[in-house]
N, C-alpha and C. Protein backbone atom coordinates (compact mmCIF):
# COMPACT_ATOMS: atom_id res chain seq x y z
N UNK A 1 0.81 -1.19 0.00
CA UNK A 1 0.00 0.00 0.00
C UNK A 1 0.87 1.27 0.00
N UNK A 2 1.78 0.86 0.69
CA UNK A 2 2.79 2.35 0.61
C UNK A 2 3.48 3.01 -0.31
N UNK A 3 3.41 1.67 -1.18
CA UNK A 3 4.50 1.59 -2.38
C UNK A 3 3.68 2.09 -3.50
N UNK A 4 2.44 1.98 -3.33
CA UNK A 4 1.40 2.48 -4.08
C UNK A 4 1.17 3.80 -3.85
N UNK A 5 0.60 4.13 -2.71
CA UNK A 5 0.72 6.11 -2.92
C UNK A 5 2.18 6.52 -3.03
N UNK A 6 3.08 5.85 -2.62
CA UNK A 6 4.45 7.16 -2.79
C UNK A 6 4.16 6.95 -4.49
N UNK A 7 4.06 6.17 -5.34
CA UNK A 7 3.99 5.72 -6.94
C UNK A 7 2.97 7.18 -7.08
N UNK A 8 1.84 7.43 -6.60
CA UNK A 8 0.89 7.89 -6.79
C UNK A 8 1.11 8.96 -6.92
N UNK A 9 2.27 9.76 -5.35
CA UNK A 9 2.26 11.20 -5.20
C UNK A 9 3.36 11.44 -6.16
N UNK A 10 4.26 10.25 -7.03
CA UNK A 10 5.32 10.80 -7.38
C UNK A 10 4.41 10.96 -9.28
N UNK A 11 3.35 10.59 -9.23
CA UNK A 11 2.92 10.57 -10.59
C UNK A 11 2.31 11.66 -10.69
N UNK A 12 1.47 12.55 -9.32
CA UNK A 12 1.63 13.77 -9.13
C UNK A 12 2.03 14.82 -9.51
N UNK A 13 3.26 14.96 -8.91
CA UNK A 13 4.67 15.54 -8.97
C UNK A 13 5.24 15.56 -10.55
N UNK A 14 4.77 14.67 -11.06
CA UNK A 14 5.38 14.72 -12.27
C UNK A 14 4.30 15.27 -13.24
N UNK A 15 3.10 15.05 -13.12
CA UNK A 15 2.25 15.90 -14.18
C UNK A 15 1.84 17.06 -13.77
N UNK A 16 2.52 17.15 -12.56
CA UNK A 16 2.28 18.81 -12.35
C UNK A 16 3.53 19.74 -13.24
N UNK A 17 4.61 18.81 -13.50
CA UNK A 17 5.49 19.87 -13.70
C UNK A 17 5.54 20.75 -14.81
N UNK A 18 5.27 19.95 -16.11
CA UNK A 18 4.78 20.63 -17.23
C UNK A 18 3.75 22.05 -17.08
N UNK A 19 3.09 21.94 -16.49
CA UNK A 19 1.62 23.03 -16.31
C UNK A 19 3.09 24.07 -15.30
N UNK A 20 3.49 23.61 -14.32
CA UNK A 20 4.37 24.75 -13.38
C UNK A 20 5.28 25.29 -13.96
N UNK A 21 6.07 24.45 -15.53
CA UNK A 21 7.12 24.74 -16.44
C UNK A 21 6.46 25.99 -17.15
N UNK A 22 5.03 25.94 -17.39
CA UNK A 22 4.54 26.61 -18.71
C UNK A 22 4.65 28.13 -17.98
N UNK A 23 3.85 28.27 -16.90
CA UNK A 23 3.39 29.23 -15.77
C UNK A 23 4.57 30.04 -15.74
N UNK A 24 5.67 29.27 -14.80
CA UNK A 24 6.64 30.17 -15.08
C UNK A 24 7.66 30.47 -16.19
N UNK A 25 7.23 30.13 -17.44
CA UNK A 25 7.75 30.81 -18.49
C UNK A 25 6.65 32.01 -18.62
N UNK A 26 5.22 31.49 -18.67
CA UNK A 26 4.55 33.01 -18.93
C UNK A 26 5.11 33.75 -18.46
N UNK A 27 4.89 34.04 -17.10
CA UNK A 27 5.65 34.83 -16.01
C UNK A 27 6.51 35.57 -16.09
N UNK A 28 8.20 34.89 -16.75
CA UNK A 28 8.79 35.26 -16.65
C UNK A 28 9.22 35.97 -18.51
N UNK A 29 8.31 35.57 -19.19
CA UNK A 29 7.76 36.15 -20.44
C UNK A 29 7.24 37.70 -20.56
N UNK A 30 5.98 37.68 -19.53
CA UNK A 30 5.62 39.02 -19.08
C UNK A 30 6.43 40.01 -18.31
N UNK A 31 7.07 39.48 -17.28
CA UNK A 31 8.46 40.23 -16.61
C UNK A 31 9.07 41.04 -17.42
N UNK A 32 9.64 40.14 -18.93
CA UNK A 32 10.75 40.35 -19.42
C UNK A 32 10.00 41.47 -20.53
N UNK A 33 9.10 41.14 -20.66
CA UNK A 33 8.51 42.30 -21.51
C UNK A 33 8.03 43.42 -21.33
N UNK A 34 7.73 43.48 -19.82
CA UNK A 34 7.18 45.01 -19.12
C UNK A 34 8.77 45.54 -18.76
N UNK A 35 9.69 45.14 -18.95
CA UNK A 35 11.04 45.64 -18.59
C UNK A 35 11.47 46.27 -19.38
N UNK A 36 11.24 45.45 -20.54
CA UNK A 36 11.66 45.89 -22.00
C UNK A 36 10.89 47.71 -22.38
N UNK A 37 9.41 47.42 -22.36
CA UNK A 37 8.86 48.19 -22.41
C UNK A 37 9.00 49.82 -21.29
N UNK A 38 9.39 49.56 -20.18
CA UNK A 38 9.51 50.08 -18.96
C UNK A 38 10.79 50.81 -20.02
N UNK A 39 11.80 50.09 -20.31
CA UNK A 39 13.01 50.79 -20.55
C UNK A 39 13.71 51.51 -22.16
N UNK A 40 12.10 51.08 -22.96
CA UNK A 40 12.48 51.25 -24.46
C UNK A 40 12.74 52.69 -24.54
N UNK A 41 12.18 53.28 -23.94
CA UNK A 41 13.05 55.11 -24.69
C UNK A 41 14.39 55.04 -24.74
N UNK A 42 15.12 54.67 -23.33
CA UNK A 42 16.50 54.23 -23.08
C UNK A 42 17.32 54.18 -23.84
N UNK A 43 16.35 52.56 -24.52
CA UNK A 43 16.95 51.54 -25.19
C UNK A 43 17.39 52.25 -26.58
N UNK A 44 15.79 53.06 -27.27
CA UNK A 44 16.14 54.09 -28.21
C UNK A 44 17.31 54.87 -28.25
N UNK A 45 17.02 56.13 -27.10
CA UNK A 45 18.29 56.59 -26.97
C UNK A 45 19.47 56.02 -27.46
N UNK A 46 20.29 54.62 -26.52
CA UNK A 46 20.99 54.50 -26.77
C UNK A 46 21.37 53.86 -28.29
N UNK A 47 20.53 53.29 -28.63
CA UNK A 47 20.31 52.64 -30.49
C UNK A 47 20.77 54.21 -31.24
N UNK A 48 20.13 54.99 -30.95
CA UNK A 48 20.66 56.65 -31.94
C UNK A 48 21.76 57.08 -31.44
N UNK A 49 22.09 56.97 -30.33
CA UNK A 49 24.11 57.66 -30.06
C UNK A 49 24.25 56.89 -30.71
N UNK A 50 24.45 55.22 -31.11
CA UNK A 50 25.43 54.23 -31.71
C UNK A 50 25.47 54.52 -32.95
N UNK A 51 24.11 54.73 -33.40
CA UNK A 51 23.82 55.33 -34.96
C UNK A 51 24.19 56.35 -35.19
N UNK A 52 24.65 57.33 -34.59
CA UNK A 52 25.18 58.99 -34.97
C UNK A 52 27.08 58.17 -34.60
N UNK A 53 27.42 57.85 -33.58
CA UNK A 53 28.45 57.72 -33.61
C UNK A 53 29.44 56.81 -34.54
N UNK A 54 28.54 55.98 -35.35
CA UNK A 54 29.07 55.33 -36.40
C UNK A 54 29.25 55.52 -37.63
N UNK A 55 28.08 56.94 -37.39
CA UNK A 55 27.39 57.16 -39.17
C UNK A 55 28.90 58.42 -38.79
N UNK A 56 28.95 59.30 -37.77
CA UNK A 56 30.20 60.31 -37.68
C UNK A 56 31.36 59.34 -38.16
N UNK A 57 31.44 58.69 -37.84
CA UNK A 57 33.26 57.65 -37.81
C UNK A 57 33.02 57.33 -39.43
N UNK A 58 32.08 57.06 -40.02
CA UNK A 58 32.12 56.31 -41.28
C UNK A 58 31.99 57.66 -42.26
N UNK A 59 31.48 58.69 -41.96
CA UNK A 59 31.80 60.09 -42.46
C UNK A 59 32.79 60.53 -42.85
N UNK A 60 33.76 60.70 -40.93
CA UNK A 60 34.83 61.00 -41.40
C UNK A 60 36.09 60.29 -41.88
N UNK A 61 36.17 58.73 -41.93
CA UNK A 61 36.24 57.86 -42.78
C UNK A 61 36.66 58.40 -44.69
N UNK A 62 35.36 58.68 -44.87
CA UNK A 62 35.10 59.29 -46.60
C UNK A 62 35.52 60.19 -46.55
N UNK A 63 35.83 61.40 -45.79
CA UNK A 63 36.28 62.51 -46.12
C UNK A 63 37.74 62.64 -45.97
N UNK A 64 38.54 61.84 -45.14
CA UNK A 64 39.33 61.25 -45.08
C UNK A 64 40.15 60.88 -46.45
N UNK A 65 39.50 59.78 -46.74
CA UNK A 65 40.09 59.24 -48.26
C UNK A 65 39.56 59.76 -49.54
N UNK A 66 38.53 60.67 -49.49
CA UNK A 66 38.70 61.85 -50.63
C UNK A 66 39.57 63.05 -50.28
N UNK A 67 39.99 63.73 -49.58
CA UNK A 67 40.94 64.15 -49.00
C UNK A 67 42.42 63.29 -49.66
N UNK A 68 42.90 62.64 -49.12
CA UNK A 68 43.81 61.78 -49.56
C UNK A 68 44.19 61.75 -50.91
N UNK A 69 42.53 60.83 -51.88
CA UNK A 69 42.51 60.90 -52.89
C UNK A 69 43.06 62.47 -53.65
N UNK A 70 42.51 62.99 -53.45
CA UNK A 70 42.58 64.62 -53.59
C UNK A 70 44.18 65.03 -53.96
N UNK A 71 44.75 64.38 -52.98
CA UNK A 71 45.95 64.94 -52.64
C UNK A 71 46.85 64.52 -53.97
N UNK A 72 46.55 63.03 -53.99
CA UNK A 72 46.90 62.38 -55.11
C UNK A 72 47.60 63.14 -56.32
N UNK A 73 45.79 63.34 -56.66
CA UNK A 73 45.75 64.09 -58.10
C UNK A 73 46.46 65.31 -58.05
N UNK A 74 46.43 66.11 -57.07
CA UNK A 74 46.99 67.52 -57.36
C UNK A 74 48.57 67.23 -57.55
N UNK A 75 49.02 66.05 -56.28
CA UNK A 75 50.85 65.77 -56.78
C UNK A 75 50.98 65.00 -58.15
N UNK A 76 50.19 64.47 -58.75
CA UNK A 76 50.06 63.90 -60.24
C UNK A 76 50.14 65.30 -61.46
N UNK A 77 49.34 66.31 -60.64
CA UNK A 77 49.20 67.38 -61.90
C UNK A 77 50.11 68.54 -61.55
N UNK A 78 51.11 68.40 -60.22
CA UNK A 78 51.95 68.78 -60.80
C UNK A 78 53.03 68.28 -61.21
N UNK A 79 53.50 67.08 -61.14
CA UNK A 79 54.18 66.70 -62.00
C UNK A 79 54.34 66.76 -63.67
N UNK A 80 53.06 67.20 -64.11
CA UNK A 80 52.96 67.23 -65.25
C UNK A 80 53.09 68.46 -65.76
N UNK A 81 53.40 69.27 -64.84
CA UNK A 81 53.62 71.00 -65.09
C UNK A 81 54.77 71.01 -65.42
């Protein structure tokens, strides 16, 4: 008889876990999304410094090597003077 309910409570225990697995994923689903939400201006913010500070670097990048380029041509034309 004993061997029978511990079987019983452990068959329990075990089809509870799935339903307690799901729960706390909702849970921690909703958490993660009112956080998100809680912190998206932030998050914006920081997404547009990265975007200004990359689009600046890749700017001055091009101006850089037209510059350069630049330089090129003018020591090319005067050589040809």
């Amino acid at each position: 008889m004993t061997m029978r309910l511990m079987l019983f409570v452990l068959l329990l225990i075990f089809s509870c876990k799935d339903d307690y697995q799901k729960e706390l994923h909702t849970i921690a689903f909703h958490k993660s999304d009112s956080l998100f939400a809680a912190n998206s201006e932030f998050y914006k913010n920081e997404a547009d410094s990265f975007c200004n500070k990359m689009k600046e670097d890749k700017f001055q990048f091009i101006i850089d090597s037209i510059i350069e380029i630049r330089r090129e041509q003018v020591k090319q034309l005067r050589k040809l003077e």
